[in-house]
N, C-alpha and C. Protein backbone atom coordinates (compact mmCIF):
# COMPACT_ATOMS: atom_id res chain seq x y z
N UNK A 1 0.85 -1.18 0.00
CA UNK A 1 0.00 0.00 0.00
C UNK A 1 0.89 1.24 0.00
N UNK A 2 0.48 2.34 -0.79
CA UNK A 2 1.46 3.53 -0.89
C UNK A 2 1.27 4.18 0.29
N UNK A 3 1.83 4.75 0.56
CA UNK A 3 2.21 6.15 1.87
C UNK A 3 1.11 7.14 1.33
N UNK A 4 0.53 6.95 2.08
CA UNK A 4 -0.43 8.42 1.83
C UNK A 4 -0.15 9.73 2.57
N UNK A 5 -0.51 10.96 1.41
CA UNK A 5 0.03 12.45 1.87
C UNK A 5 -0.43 12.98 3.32
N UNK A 6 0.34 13.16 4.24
CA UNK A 6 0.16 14.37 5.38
C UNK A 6 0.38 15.55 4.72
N UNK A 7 0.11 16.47 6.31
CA UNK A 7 0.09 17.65 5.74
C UNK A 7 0.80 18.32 6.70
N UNK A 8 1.95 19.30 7.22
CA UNK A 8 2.18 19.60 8.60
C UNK A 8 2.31 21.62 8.05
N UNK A 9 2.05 22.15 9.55
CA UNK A 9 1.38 23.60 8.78
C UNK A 9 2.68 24.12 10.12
N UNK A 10 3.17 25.49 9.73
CA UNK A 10 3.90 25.92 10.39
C UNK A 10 4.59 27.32 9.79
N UNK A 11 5.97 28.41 9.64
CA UNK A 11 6.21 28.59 9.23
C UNK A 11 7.45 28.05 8.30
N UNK A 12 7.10 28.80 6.72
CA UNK A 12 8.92 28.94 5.74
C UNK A 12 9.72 29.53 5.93
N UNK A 13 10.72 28.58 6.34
CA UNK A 13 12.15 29.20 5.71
C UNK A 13 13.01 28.87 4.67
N UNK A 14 13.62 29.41 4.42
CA UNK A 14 14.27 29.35 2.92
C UNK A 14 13.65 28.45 1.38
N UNK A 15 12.27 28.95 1.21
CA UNK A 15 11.76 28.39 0.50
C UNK A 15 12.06 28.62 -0.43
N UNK A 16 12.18 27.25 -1.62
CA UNK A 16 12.47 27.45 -2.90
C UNK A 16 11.50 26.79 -3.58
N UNK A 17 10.38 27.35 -3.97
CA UNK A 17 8.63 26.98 -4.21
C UNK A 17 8.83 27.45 -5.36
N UNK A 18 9.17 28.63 -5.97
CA UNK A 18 8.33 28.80 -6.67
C UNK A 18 9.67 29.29 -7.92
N UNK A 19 10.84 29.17 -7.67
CA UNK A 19 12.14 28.63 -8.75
C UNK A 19 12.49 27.65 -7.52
N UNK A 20 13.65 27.05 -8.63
CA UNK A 20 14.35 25.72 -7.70
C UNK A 20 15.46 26.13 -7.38
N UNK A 21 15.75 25.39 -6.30
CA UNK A 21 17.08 25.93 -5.63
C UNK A 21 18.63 24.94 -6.64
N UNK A 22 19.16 25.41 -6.86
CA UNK A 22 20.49 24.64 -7.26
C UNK A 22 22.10 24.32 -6.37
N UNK A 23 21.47 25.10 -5.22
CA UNK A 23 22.61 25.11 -4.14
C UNK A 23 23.53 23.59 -3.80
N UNK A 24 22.91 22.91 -3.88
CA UNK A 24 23.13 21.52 -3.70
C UNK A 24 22.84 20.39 -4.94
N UNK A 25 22.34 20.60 -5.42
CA UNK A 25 21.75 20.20 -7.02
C UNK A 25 21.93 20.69 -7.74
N UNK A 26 22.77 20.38 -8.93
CA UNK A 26 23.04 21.66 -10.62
C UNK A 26 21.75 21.70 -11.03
N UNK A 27 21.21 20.42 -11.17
CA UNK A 27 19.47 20.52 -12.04
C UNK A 27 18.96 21.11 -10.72
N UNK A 28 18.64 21.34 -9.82
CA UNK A 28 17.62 22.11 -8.79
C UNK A 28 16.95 21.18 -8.61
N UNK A 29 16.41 21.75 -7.78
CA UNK A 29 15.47 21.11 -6.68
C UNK A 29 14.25 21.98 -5.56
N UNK A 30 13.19 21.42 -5.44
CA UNK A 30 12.49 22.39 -4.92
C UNK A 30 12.48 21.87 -3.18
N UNK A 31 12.94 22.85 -2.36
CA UNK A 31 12.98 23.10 -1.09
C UNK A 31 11.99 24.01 -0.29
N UNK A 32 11.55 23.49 0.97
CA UNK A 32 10.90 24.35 2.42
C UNK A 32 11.53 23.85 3.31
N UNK A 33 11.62 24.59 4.64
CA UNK A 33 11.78 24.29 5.61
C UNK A 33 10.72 24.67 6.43
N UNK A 34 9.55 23.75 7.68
CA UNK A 34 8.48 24.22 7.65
C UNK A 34 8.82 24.47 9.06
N UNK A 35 8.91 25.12 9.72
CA UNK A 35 9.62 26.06 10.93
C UNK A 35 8.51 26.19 12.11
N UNK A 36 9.04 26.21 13.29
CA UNK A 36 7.91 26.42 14.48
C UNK A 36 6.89 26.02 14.75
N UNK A 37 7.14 24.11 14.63
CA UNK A 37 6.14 23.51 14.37
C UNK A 37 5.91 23.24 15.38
N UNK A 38 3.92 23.23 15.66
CA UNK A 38 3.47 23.12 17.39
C UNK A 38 3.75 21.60 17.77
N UNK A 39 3.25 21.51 19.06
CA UNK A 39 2.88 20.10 19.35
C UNK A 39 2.35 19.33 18.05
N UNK A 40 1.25 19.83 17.61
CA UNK A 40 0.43 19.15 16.93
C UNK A 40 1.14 18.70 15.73
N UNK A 41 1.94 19.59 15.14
CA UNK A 41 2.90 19.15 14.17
C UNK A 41 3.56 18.53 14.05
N UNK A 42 4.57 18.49 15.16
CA UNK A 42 5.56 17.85 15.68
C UNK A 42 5.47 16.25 15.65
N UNK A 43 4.25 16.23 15.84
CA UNK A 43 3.29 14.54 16.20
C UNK A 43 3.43 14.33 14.94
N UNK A 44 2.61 14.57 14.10
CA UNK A 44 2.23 14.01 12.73
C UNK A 44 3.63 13.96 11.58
N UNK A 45 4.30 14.88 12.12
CA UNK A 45 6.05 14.51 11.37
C UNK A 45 6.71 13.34 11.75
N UNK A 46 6.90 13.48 13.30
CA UNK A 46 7.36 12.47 13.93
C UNK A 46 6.95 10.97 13.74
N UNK A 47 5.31 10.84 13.84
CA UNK A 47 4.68 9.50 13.23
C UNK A 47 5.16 9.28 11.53
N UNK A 48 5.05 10.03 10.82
CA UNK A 48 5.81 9.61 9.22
C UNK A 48 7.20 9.44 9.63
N UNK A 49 8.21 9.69 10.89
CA UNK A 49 9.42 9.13 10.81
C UNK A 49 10.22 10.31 10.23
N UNK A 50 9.59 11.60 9.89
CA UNK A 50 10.89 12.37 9.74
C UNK A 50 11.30 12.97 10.47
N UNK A 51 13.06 13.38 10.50
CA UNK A 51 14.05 14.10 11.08
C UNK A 51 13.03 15.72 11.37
N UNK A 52 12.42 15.53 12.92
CA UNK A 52 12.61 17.14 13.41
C UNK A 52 13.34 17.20 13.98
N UNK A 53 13.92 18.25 12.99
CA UNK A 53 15.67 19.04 13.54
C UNK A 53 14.91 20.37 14.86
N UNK A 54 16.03 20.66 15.30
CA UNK A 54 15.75 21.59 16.54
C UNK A 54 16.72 22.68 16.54
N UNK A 55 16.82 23.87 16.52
CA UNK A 55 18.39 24.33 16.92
C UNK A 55 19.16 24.98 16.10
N UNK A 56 18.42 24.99 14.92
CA UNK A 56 19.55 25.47 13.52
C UNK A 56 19.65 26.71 14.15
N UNK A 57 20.57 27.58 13.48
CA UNK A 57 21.13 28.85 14.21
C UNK A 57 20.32 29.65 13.08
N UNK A 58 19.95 29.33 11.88
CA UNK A 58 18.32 30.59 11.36
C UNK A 58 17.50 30.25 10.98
N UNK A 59 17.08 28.80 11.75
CA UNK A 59 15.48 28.18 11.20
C UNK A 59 15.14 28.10 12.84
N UNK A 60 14.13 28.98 13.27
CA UNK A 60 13.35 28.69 13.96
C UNK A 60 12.80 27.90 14.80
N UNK A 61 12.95 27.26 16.12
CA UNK A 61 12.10 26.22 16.58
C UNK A 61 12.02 24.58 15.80
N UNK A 62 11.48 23.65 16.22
CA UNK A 62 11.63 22.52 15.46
C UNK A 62 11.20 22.62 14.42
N UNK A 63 11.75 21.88 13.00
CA UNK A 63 11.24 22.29 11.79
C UNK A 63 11.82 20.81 11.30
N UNK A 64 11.18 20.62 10.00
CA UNK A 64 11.35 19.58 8.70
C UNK A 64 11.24 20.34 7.22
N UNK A 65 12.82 19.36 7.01
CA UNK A 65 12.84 20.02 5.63
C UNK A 65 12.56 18.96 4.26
N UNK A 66 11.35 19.44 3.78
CA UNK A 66 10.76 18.91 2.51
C UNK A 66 11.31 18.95 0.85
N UNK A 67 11.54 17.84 0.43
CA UNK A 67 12.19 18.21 -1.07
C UNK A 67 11.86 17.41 -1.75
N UNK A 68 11.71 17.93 -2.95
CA UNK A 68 11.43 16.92 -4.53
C UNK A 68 11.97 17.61 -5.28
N UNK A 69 12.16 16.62 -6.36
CA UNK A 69 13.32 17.07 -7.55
C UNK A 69 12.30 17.83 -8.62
N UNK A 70 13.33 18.59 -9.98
CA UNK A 70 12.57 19.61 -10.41
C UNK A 70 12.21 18.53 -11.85
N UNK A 71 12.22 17.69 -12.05
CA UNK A 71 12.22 16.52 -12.82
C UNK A 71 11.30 15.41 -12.17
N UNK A 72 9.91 15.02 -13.05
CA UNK A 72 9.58 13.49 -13.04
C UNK A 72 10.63 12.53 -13.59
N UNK A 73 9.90 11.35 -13.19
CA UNK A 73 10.67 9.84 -13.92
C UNK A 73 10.63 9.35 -15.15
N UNK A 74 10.32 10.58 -16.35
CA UNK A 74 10.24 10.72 -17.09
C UNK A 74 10.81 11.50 -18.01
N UNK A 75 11.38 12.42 -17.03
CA UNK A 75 12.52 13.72 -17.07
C UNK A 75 11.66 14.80 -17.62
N UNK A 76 10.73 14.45 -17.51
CA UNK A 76 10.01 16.32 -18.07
C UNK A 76 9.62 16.84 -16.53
N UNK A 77 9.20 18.40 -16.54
CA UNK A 77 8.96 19.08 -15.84
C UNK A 77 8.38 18.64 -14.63
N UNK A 78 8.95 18.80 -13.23
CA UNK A 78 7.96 18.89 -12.11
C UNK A 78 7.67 20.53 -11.72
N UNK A 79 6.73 20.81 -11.05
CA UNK A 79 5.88 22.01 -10.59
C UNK A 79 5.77 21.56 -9.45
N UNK A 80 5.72 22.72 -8.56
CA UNK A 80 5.06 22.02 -7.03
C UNK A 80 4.09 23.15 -7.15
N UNK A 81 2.64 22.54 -6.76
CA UNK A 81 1.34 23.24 -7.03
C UNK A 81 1.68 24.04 -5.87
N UNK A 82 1.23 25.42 -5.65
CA UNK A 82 1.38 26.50 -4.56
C UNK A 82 -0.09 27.03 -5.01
N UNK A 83 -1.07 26.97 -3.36
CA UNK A 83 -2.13 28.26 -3.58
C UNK A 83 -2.00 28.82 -2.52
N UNK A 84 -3.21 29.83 -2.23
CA UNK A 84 -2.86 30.71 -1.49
C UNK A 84 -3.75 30.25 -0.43
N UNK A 85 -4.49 31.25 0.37
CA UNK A 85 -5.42 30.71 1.56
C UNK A 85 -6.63 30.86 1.11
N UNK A 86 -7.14 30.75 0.40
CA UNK A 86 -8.28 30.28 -0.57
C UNK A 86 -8.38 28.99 -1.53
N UNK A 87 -7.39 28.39 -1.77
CA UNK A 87 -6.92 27.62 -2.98
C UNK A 87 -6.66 28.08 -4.26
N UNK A 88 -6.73 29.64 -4.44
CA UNK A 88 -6.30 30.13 -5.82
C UNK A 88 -4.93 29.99 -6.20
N UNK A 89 -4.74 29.79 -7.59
CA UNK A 89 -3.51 29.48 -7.32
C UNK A 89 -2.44 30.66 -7.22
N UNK A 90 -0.99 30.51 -6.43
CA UNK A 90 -0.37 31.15 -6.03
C UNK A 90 0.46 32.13 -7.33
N UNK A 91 0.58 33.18 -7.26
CA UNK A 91 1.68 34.14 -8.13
C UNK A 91 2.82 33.55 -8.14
N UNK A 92 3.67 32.98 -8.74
CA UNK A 92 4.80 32.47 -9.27
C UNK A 92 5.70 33.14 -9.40
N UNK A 93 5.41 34.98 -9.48
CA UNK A 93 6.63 36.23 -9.50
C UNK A 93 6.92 36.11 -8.20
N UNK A 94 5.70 36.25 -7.18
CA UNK A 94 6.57 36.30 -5.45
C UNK A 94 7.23 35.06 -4.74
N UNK A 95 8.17 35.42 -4.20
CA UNK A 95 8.85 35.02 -3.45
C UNK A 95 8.43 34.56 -2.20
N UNK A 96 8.29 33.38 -1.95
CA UNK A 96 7.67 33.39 -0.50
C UNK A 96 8.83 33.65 0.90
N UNK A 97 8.47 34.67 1.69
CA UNK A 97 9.74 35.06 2.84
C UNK A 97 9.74 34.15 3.80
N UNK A 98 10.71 33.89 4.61
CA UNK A 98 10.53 33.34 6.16
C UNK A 98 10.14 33.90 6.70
N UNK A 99 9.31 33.51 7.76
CA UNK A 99 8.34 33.61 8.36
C UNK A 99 6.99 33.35 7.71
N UNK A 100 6.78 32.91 6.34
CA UNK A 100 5.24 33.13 5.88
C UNK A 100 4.59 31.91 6.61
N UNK A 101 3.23 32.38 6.87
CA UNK A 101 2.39 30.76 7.50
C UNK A 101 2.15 29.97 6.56
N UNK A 102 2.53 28.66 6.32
CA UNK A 102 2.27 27.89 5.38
C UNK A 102 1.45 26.46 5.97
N UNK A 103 1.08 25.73 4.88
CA UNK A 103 0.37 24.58 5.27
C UNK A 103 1.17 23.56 3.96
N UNK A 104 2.35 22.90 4.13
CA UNK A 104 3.14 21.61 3.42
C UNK A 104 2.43 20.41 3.21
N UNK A 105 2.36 19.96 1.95
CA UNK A 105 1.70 18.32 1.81
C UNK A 105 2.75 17.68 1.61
N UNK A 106 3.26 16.95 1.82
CA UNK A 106 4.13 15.96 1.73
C UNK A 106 3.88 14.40 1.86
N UNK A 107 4.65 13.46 0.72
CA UNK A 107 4.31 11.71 0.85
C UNK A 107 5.41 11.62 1.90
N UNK A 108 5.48 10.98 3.00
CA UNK A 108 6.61 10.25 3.81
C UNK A 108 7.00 8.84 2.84
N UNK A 109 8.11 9.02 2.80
CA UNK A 109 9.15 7.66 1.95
C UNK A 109 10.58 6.97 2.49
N UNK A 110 9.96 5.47 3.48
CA UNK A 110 11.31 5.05 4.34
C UNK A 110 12.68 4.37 3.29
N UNK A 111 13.58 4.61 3.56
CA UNK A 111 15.15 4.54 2.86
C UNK A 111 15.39 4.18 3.48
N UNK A 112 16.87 3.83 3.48
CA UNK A 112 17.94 3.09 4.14
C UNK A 112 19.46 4.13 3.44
N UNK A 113 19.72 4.86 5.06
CA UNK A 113 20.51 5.85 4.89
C UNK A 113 21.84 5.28 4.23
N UNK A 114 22.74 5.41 3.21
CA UNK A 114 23.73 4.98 2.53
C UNK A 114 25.23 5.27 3.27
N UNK A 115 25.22 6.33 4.33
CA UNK A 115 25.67 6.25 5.03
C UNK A 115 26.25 5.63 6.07
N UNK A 116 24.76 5.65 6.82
CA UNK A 116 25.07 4.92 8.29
C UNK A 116 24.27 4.15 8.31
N UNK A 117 23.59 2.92 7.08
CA UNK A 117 22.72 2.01 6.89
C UNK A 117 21.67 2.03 7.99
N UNK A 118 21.25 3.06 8.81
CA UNK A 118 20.54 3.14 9.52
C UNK A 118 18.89 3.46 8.57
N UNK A 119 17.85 3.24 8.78
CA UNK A 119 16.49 3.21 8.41
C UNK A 119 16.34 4.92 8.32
N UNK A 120 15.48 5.51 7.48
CA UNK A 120 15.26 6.68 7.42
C UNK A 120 14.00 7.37 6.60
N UNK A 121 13.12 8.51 6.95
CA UNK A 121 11.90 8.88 5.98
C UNK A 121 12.16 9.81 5.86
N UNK A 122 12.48 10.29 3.88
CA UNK A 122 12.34 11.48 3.38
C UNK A 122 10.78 12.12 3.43
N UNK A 123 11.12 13.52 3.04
CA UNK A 123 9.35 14.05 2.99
C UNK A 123 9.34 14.20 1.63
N UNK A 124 8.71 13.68 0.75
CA UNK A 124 8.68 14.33 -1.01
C UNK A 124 7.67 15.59 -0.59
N UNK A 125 8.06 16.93 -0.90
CA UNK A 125 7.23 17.55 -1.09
C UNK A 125 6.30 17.60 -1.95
N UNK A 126 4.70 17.84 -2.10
CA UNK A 126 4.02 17.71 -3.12
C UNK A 126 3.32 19.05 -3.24
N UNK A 127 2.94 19.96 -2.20
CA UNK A 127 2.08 21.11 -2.28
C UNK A 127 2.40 21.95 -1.27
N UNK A 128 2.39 23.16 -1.90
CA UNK A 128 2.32 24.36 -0.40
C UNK A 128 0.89 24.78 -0.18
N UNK A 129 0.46 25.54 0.52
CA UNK A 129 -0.62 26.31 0.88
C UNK A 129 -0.45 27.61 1.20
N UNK A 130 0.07 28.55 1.16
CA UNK A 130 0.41 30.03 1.95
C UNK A 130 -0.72 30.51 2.22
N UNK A 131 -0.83 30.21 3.66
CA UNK A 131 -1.79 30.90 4.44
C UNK A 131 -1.87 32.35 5.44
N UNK A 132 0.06 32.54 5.01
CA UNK A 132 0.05 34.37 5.71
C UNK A 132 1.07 34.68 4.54
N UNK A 133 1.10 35.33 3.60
CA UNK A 133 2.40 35.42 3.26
C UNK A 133 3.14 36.98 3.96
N UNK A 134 4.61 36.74 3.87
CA UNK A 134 5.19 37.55 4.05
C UNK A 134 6.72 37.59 2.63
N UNK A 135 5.82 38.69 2.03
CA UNK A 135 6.87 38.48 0.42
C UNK A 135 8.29 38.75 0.94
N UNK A 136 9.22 38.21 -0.17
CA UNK A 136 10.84 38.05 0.09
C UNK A 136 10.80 39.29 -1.12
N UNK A 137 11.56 39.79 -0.62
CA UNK A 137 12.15 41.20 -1.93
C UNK A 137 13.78 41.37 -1.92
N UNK A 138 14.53 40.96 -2.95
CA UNK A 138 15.34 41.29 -3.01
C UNK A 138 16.13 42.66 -2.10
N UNK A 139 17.03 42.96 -1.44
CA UNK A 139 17.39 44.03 -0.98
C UNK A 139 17.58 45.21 -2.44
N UNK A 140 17.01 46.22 -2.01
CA UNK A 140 17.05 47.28 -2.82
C UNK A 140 17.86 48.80 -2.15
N UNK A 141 18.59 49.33 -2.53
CA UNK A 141 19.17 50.72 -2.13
C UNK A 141 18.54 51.80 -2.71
N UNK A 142 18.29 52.63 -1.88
CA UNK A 142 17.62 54.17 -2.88
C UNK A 142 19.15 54.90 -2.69
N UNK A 143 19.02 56.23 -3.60
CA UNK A 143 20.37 56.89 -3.27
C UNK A 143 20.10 57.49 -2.13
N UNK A 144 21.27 57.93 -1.47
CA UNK A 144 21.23 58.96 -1.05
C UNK A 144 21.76 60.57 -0.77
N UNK A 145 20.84 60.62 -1.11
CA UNK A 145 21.69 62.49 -0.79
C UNK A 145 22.88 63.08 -0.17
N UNK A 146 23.63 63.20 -1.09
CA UNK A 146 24.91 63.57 0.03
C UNK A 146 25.71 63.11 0.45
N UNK A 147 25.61 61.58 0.12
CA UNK A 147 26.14 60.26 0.50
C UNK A 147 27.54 60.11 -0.08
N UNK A 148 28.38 59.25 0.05
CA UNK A 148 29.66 58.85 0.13
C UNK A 148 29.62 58.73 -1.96
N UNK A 149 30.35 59.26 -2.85
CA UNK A 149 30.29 59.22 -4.05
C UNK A 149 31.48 58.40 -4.52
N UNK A 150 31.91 57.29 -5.08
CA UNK A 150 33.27 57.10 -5.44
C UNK A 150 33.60 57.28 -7.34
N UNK A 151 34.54 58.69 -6.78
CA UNK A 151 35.25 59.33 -7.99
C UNK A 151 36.05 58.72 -8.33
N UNK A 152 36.33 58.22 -9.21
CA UNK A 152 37.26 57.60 -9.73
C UNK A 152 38.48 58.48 -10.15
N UNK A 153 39.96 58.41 -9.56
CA UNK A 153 40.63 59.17 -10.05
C UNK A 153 41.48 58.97 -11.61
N UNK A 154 41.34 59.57 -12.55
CA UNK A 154 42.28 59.18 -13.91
C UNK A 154 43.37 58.92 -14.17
N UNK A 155 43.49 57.84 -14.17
CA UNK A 155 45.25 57.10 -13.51
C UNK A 155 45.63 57.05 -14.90
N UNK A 156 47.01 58.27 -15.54
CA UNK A 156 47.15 58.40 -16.67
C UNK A 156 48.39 56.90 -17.66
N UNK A 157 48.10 56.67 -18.34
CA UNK A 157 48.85 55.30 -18.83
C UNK A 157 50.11 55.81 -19.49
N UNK A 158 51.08 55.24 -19.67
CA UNK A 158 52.37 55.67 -19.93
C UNK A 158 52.35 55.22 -21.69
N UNK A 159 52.76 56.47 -22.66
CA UNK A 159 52.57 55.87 -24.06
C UNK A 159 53.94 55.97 -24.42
């Protein structure tokens, strides 16, 4: 019988929903980290067997991190469906920030770590939900007035 989808709701961090992350993967990969997860969460992760981490020094409270590749088994395109708190579907220009409230679907899938042959459950991510968002914006500078200018001095070349 297949693993059927949970769902665990909490906040994102460093989500890569809506491009794929390549940090760790050349082809990418789509990443959440679902952050400050209650009791109630905590339970229903823990029963699928995945790693709640505790402690990271900029993820928040206990959290699980969800991933699927940006490729089916077929090699064409995966999407991870994103709506919003309605079910419409989500804008694909924004960025979702840490801290947004989200609601994660994920299949639990037990492995056998290659490592330390110890037993183990990935989360395939399958769906977000953004139920608060808080948009990610690139850092932007305005000028400012008066501000520090760098002149370049004309460093003459020898002919």
């Amino acid at each position: 019988m297949a693993a059927k989808n949970s769902v665990v709701s909490g906040e994102a961090w460093f989500a890569w929903v809506t491009k794929p992350s390549t940090m760790f993967k050349p082809e990418g990969e789509w990443i959440i980290n679902v952050a400050n997860l209650d009791a109630k969460n905590r339970k229903i992760a823990e029963a699928d067997g995945l790693n709640v981490r505790n402690g990271h020094d900029k993820i928040p409270g206990h959290y699980v991190k969800l991933t699927q590749g940006t490729t089916d088994f077929n090699g064409g395109p995966r999407l991870i469906d994103i709506v919003d708190a309605e079910r419409n579907p989500f804008d694909r220009a924004k960025l979702i920030g840490n801290g947004s409230k989200v609601n994660a679907s994920y299949k639990p899938s037990k492995y056998v770590n290659k490592q330390t042959g110890e037993p183990a459950t990935k989360g395939w991510l399958q769906k977000v939900q953004v139920v608060d968002l808080i948009e990610f914006t690139p850092e932007v500078f305005d000028v400012v007035p008066g501000g520090y200018v760098n002149e370049a001095e004309e460093i003459p070349f020898a002919s």
